[in-house]
N, C-alpha and C. Protein backbone atom coordinates (compact mmCIF):
# COMPACT_ATOMS: atom_id res chain seq x y z
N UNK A 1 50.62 -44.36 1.48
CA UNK A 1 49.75 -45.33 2.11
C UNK A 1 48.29 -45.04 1.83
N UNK A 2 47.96 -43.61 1.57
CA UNK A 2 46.78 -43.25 1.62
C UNK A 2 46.00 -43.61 0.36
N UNK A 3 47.01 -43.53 -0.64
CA UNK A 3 46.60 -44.03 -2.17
C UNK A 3 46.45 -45.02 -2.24
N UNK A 4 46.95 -46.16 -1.50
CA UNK A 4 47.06 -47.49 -1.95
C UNK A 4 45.72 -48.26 -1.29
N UNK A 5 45.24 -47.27 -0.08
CA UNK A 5 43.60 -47.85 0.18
C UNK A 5 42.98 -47.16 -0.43
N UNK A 6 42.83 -46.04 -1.36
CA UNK A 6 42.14 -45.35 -1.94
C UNK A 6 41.88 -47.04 -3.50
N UNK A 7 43.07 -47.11 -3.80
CA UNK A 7 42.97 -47.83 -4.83
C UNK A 7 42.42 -49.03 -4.41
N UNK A 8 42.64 -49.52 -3.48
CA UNK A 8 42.19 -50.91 -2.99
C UNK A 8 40.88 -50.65 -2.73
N UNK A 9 40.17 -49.62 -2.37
CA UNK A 9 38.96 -49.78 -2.38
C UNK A 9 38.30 -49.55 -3.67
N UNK A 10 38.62 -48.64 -4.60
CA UNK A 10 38.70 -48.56 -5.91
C UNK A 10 37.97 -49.78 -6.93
N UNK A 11 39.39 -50.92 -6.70
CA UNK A 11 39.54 -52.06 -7.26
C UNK A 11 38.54 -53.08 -6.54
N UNK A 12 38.67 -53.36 -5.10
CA UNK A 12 37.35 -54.16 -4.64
C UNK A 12 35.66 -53.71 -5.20
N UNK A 13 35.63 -52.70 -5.32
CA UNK A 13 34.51 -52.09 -5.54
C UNK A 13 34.42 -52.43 -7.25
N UNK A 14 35.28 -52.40 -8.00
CA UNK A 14 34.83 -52.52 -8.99
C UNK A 14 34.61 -54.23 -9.29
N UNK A 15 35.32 -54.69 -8.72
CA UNK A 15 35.66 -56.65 -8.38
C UNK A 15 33.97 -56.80 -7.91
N UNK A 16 33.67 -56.39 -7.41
CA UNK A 16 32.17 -56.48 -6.47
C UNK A 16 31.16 -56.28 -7.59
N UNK A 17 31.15 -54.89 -8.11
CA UNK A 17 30.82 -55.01 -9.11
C UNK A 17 30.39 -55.86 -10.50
N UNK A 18 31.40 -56.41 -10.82
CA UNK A 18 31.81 -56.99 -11.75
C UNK A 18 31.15 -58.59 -11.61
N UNK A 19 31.27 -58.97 -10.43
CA UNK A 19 30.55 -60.18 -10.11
C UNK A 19 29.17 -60.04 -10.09
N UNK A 20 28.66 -58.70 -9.23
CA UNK A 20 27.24 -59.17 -9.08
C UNK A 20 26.44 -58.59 -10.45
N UNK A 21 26.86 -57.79 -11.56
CA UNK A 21 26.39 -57.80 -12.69
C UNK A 21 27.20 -58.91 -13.84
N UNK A 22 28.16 -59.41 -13.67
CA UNK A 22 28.57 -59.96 -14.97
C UNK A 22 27.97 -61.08 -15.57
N UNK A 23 26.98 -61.47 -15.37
CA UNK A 23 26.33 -62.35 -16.21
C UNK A 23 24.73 -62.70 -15.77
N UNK A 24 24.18 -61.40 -15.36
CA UNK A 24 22.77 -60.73 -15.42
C UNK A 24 22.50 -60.17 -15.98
N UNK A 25 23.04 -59.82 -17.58
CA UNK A 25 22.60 -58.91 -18.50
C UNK A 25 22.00 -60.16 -19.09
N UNK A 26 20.61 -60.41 -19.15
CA UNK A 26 19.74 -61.26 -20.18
C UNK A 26 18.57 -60.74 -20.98
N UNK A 27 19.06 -59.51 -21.45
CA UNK A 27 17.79 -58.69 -22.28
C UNK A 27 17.53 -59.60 -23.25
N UNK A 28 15.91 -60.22 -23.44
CA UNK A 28 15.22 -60.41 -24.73
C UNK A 28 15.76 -59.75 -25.60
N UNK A 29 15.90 -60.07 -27.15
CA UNK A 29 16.02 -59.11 -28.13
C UNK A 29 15.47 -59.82 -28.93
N UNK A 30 14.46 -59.05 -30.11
CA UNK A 30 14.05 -59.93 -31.03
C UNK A 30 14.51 -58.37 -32.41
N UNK A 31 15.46 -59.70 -33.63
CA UNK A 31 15.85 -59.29 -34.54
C UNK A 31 15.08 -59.97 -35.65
N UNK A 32 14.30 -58.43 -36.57
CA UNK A 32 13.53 -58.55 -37.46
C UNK A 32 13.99 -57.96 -38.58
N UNK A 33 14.69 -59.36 -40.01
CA UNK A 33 15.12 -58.62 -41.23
C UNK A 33 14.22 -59.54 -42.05
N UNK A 34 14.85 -58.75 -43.69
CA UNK A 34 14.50 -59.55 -44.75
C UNK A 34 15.07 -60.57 -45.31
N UNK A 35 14.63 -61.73 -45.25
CA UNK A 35 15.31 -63.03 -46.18
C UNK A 35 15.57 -62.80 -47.98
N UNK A 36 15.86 -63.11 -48.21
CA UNK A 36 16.33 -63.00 -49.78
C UNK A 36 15.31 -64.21 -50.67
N UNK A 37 14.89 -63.79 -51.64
CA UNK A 37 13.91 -64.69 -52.25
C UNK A 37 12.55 -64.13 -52.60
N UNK A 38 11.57 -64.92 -53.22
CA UNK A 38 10.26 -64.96 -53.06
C UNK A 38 9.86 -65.92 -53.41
N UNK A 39 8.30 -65.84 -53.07
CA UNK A 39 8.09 -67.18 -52.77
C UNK A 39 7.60 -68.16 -54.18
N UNK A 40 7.80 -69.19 -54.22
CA UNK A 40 8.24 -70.33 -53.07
C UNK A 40 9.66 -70.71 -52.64
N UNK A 41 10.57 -69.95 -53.94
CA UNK A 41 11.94 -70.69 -53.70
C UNK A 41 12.83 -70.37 -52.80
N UNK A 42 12.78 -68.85 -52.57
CA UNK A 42 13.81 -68.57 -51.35
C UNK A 42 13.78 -68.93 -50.02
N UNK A 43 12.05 -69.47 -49.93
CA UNK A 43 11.75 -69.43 -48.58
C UNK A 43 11.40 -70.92 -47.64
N UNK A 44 11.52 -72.04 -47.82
CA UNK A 44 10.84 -73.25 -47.95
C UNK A 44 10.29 -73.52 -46.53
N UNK A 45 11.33 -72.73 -45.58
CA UNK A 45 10.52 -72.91 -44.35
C UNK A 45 9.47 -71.43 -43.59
N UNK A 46 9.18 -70.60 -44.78
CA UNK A 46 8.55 -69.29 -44.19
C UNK A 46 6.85 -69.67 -44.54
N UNK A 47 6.45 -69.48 -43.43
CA UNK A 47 4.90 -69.66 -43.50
C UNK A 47 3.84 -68.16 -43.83
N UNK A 48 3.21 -68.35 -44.89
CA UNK A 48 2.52 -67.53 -45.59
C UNK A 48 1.57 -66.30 -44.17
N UNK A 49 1.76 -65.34 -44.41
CA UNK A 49 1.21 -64.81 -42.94
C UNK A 49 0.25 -63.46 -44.21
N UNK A 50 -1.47 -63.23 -43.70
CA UNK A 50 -1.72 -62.04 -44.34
C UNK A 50 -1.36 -60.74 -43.02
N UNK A 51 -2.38 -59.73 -43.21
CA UNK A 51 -2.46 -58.47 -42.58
C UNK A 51 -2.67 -58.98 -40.92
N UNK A 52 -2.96 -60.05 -40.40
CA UNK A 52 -3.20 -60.04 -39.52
C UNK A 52 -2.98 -61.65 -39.10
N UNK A 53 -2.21 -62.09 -38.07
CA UNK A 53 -2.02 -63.57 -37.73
C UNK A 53 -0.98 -63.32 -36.54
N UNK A 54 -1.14 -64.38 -35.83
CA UNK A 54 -0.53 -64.97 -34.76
C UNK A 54 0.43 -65.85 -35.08
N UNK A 55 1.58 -65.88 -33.63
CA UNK A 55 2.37 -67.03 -34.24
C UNK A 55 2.60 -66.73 -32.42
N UNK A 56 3.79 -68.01 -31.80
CA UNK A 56 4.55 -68.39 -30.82
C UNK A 56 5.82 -68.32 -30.78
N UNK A 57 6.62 -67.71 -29.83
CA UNK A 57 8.28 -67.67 -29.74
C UNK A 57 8.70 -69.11 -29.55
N UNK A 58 9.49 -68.96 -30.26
CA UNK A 58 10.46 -70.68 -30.23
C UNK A 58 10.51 -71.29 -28.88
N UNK A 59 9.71 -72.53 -28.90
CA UNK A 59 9.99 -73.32 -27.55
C UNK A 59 10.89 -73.35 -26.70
N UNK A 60 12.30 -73.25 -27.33
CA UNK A 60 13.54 -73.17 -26.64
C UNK A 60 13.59 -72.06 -26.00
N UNK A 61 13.37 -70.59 -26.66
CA UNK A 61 13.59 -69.44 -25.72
C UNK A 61 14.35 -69.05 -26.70
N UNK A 62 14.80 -69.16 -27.96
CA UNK A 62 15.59 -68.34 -28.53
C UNK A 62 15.62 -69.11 -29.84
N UNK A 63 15.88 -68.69 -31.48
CA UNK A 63 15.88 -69.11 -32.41
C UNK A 63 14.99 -68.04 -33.44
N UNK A 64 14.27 -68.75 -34.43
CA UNK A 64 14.03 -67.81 -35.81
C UNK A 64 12.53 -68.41 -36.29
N UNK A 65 11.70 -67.87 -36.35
CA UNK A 65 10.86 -67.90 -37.52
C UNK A 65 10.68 -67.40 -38.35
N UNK A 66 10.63 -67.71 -39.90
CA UNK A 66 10.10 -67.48 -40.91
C UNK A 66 8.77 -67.27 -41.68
N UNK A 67 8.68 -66.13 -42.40
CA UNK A 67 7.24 -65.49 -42.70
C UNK A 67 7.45 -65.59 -44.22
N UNK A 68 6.22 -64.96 -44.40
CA UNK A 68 5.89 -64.36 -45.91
C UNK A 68 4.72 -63.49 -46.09
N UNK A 69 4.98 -62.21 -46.70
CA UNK A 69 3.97 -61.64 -46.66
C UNK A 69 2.87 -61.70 -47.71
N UNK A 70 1.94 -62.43 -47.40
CA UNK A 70 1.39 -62.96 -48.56
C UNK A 70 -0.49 -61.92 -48.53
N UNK A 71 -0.12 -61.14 -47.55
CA UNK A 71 -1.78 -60.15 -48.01
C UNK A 71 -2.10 -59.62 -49.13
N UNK A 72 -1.36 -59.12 -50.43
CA UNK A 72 -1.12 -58.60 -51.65
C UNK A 72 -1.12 -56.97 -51.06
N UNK A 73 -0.56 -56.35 -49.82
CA UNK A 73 -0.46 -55.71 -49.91
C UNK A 73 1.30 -55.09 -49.03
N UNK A 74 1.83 -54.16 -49.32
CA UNK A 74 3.19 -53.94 -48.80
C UNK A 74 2.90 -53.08 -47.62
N UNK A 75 3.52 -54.12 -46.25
CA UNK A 75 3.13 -53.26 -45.29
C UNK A 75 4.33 -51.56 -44.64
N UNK A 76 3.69 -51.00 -44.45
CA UNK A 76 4.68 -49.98 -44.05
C UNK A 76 4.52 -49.94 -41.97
N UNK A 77 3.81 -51.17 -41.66
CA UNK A 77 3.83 -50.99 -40.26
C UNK A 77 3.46 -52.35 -39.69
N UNK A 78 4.39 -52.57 -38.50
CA UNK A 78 4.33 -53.74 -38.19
C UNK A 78 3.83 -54.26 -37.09
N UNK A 79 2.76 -54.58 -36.36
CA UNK A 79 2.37 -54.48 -34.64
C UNK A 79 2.45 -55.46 -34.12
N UNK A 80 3.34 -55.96 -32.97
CA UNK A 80 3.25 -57.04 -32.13
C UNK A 80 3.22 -56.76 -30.93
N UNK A 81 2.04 -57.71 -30.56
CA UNK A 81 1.63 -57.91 -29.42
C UNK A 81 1.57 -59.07 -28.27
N UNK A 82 2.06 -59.26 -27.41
CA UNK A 82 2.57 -60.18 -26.42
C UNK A 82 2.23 -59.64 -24.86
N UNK A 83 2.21 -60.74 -23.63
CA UNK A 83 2.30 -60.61 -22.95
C UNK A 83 3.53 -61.42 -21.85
N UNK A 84 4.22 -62.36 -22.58
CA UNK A 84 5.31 -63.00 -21.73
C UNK A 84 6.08 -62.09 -20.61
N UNK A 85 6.68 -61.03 -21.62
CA UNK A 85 8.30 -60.19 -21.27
C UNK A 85 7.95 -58.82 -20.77
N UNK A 86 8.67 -58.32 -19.95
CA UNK A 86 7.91 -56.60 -19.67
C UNK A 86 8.61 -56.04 -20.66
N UNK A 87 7.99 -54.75 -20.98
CA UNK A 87 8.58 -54.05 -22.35
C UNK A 87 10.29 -53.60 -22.07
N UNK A 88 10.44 -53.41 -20.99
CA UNK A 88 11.45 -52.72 -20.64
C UNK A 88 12.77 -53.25 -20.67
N UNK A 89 12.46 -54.94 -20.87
CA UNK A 89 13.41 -56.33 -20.99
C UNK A 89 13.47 -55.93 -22.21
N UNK A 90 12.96 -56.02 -23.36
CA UNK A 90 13.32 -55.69 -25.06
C UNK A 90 13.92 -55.10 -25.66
N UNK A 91 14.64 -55.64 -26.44
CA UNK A 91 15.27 -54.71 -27.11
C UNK A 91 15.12 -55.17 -28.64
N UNK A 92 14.90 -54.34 -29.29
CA UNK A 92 14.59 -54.26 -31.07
C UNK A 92 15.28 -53.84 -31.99
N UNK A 93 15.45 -54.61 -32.77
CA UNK A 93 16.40 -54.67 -33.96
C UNK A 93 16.02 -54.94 -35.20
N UNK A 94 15.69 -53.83 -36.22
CA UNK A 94 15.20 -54.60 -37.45
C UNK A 94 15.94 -54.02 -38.29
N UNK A 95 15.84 -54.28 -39.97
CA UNK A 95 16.28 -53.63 -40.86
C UNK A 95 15.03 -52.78 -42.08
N UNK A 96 13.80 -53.58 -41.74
CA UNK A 96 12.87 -52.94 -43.09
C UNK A 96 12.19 -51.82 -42.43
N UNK A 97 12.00 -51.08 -41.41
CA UNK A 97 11.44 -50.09 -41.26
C UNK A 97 12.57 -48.88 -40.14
N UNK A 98 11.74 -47.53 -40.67
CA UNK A 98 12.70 -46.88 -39.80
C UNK A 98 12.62 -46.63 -38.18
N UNK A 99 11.70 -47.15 -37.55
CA UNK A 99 11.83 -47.40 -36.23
C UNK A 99 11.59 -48.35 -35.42
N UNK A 100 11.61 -48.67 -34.40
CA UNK A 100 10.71 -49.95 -33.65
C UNK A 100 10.83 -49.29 -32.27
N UNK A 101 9.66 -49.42 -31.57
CA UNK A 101 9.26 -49.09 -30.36
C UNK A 101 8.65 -50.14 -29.41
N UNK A 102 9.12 -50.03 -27.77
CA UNK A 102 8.56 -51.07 -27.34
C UNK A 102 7.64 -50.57 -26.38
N UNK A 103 6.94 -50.89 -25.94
CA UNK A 103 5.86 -49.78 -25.14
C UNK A 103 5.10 -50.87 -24.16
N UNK A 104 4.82 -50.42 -23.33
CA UNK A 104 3.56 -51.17 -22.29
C UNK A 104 2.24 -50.14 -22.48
N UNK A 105 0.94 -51.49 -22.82
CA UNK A 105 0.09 -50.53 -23.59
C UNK A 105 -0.90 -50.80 -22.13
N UNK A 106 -2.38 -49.84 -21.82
CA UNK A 106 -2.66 -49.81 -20.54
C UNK A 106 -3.24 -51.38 -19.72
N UNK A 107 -3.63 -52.10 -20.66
CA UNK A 107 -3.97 -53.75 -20.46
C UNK A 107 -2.84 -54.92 -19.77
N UNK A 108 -2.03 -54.06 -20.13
CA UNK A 108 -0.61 -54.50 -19.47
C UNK A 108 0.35 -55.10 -20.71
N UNK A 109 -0.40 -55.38 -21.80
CA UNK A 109 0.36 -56.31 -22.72
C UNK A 109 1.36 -55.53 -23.16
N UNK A 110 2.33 -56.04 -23.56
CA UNK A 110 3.36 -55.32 -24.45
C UNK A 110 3.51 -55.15 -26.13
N UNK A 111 3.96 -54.02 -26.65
CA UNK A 111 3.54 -53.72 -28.47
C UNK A 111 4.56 -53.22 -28.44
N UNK A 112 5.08 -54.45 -29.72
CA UNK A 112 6.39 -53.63 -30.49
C UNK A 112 5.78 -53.25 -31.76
N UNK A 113 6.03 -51.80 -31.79
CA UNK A 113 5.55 -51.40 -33.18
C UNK A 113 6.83 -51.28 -33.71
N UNK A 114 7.08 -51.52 -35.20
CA UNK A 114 8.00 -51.19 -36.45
C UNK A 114 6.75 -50.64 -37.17
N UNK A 115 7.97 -48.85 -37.41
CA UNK A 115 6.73 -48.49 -38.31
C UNK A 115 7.88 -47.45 -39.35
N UNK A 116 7.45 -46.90 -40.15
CA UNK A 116 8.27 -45.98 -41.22
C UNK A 116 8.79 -46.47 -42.09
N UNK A 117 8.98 -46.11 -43.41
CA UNK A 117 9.47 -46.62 -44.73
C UNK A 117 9.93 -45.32 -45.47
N UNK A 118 10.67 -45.24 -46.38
CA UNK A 118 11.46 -44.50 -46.76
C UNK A 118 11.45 -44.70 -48.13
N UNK A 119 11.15 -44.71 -49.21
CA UNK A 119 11.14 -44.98 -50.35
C UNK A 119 11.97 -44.47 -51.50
N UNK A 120 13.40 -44.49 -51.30
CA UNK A 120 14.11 -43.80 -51.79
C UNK A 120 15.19 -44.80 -52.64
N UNK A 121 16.15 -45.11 -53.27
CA UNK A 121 16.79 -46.09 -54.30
C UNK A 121 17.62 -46.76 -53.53
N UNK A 122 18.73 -45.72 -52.06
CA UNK A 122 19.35 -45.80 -51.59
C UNK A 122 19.24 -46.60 -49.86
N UNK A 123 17.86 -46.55 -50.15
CA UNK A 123 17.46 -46.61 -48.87
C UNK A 123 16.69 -48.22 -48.91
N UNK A 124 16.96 -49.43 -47.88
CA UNK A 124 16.32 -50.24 -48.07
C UNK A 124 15.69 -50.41 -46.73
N UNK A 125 14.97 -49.41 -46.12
CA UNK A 125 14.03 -49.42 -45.42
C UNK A 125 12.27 -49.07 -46.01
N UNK A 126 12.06 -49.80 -46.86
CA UNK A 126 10.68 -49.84 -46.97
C UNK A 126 9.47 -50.85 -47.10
N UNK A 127 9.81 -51.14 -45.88
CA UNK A 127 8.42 -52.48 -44.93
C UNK A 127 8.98 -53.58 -45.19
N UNK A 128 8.43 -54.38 -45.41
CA UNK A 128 7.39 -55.68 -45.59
C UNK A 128 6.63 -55.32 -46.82
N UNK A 129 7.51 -55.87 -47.97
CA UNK A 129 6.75 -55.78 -49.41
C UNK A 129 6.11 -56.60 -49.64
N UNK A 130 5.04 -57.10 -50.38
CA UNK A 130 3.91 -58.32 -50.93
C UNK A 130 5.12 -59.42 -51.37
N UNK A 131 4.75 -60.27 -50.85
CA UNK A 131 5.22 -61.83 -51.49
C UNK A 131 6.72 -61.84 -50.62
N UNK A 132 7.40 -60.42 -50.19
CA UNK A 132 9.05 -60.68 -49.58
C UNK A 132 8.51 -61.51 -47.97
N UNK A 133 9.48 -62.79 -48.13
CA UNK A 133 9.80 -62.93 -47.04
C UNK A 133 10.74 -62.41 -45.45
N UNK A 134 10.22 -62.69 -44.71
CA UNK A 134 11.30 -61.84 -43.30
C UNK A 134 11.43 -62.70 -42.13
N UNK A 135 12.36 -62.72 -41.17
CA UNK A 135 12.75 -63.80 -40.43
C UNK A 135 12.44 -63.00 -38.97
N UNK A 136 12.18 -63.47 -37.73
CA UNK A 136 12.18 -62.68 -36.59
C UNK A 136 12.93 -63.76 -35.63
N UNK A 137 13.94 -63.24 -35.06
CA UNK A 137 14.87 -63.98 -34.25
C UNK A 137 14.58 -63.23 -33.12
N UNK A 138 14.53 -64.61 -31.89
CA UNK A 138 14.61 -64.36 -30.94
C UNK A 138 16.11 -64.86 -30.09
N UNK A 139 16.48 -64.08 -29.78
CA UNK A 139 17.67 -64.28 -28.53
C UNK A 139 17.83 -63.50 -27.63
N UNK A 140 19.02 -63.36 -26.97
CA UNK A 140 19.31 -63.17 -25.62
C UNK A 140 20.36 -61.96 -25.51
N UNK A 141 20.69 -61.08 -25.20
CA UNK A 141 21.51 -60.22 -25.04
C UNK A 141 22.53 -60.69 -24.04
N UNK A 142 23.57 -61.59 -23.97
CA UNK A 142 24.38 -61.79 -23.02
C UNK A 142 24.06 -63.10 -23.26
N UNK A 143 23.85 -64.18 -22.26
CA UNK A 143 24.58 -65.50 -22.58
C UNK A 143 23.00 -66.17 -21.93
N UNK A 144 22.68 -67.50 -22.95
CA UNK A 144 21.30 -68.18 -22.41
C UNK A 144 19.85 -67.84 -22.76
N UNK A 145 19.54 -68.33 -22.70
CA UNK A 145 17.69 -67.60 -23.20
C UNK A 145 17.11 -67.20 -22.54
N UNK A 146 16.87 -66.40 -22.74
CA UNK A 146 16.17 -65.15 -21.71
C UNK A 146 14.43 -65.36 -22.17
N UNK A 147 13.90 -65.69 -23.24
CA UNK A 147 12.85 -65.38 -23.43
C UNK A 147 12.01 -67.13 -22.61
N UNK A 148 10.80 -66.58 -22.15
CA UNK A 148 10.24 -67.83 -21.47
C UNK A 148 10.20 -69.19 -22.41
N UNK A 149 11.17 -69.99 -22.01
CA UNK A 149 10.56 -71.65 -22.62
C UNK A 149 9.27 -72.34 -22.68
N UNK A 150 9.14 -72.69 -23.62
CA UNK A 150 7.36 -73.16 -24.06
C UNK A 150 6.50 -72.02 -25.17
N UNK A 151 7.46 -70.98 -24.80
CA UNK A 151 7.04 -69.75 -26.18
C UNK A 151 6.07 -68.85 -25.35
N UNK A 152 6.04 -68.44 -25.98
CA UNK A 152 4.72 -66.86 -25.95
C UNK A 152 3.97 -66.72 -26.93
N UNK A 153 2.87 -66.48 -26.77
CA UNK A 153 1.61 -66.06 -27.94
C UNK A 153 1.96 -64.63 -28.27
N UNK A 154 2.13 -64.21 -29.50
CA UNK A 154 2.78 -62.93 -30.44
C UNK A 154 1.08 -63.24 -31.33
N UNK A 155 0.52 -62.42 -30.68
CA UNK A 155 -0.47 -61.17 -32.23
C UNK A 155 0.24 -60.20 -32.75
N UNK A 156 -0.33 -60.36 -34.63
CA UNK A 156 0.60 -59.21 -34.97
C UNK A 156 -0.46 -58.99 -35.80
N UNK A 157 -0.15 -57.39 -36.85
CA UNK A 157 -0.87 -57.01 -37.07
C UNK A 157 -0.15 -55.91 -38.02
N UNK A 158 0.03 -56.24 -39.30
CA UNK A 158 0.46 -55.16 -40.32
C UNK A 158 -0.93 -53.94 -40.79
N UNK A 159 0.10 -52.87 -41.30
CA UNK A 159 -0.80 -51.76 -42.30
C UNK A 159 -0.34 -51.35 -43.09
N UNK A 160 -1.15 -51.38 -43.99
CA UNK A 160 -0.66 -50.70 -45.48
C UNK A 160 -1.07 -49.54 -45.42
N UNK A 161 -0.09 -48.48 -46.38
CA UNK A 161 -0.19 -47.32 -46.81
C UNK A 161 -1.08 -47.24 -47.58
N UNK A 162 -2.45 -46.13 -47.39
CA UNK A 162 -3.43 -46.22 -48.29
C UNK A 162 -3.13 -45.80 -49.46
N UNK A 163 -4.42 -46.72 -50.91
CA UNK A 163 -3.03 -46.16 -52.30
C UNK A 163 -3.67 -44.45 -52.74
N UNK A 164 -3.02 -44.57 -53.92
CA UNK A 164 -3.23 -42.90 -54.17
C UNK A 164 -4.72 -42.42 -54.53
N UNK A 165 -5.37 -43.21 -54.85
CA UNK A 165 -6.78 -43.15 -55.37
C UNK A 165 -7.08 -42.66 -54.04
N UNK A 166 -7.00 -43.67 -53.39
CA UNK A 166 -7.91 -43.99 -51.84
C UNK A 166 -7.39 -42.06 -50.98
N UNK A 167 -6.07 -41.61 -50.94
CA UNK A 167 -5.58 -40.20 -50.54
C UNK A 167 -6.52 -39.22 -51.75
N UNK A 168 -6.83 -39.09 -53.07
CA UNK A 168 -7.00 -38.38 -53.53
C UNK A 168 -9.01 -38.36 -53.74
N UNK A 169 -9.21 -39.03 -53.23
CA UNK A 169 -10.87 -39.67 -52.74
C UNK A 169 -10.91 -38.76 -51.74
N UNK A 170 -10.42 -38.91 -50.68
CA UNK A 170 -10.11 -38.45 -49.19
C UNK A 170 -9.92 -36.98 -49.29
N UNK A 171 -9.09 -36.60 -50.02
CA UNK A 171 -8.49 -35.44 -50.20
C UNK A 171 -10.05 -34.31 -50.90
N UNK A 172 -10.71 -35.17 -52.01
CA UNK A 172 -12.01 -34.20 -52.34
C UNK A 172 -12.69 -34.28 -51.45
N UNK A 173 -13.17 -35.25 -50.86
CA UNK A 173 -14.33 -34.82 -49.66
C UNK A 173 -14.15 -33.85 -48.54
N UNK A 174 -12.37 -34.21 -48.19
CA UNK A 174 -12.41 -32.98 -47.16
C UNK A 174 -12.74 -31.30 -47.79
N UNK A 175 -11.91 -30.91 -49.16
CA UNK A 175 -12.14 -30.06 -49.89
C UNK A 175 -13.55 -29.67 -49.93
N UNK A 176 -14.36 -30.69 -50.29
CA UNK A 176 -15.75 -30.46 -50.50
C UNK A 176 -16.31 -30.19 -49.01
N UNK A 177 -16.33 -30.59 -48.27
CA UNK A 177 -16.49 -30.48 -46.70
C UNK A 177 -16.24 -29.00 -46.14
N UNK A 178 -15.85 -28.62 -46.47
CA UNK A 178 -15.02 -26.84 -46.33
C UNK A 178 -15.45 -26.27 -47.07
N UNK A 179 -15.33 -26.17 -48.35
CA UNK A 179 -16.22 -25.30 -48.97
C UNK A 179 -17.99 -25.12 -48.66
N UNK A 180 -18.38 -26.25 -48.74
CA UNK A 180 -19.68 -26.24 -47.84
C UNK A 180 -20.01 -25.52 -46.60
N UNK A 181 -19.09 -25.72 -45.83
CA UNK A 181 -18.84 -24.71 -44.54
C UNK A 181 -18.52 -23.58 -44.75
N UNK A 182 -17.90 -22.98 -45.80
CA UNK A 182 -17.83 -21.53 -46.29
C UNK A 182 -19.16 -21.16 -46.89
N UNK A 183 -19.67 -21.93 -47.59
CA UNK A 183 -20.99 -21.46 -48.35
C UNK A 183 -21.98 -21.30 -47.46
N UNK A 184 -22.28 -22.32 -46.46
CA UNK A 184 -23.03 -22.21 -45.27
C UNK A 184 -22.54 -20.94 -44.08
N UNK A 185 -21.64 -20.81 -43.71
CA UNK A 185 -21.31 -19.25 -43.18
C UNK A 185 -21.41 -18.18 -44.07
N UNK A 186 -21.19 -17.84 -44.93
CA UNK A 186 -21.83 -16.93 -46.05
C UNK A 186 -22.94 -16.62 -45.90
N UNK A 187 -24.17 -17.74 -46.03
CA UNK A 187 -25.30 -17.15 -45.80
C UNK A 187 -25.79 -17.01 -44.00
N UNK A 188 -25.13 -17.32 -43.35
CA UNK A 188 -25.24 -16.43 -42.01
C UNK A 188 -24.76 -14.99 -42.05
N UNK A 189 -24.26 -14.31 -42.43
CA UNK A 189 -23.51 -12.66 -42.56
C UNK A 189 -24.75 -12.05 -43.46
């Protein structure tokens, strides 16, 4: 007898459960890959975006826009910025970089950074290349649109890896910078 209210409470409890979470999971998720193509032909509905531009989440609350990275440069980092959703609702999904982070920055707004690239044969995590197009989907984790209807204002904000000139520029001045500071302590002793 003793088992069978053990289980019955068991089973109500999980029944209870089950109702008051089963269809309150509505996490935002926004999924960020690469489209196939360049431009103009692969892409007919991706709008030319440089290092820095704005865009709006789909009126509906869920769906896709299309880009192109048209700055002439390949980004290895990706920054978006919003205030609709708390960070903690998000969830991130991409394929061209090796991380994405969602953060509440101190203004209150929220920044998803995608950042890391990998440059290896095997590996097709490296950015947002010049001219490749990429799609950012918004949906819902569980059932319905979770993201606010009428859209949200998204600033974004790529960076390129500085090129090798620009590291090996960088690289003599600090050199030169130090040695100076050795030559200058020298003649203090």
């Amino acid at each position: 007898m003793r088992i069978f209210r053990i289980t019955t409470l068991v089973a109500l409890a999980m029944l209870l459960t089950a109702t008051a979470f089963g269809d309150s999971i509505h996490d935002p998720k926004i999924i960020i890959r690469g489209v196939g193509g360049s431009i103009p032909d692969g892409c007919p509905d991706c709008r030319g975006v440089g290092m820095q531009f704005s865009f709006t989440s789909p009126a509906k609350g869920a769906g896709r826009l299309f880009f192109t990275n048209v700055s002439g440069k390949n980004w290895t980092s990706l920054k978006l910025i919003e205030n609709g959703v708390p960070a903690e609702a998000i969830n991130c999904v991409q394929s061209l970089f090796l991380s994405c982070r969602v953060s509440t920055l101190k203004n209150g707004s929220v920044e998803i950074l995608l950042s890391g690239v990998k440059h290896k044969a095997d590996n097709p995590r490296v950015g947002i290349l010049n001219g490749s197009n990429f799609v950012m989907n918004f949906m819902c984790q569980g059932h319905g649109n979770c993201w606010p209807k009428g859209g949200i204002n998204f600033t974004a904000r790529a960076f390129a890896a500085p090129e090798p000139t620009t590291i090996a520029l960088m690289a003599t001045g600090v050199a030169g910078i130090f040695s100076r500071r050795k030559r200058w302590k020298n003649r203090l002793t």
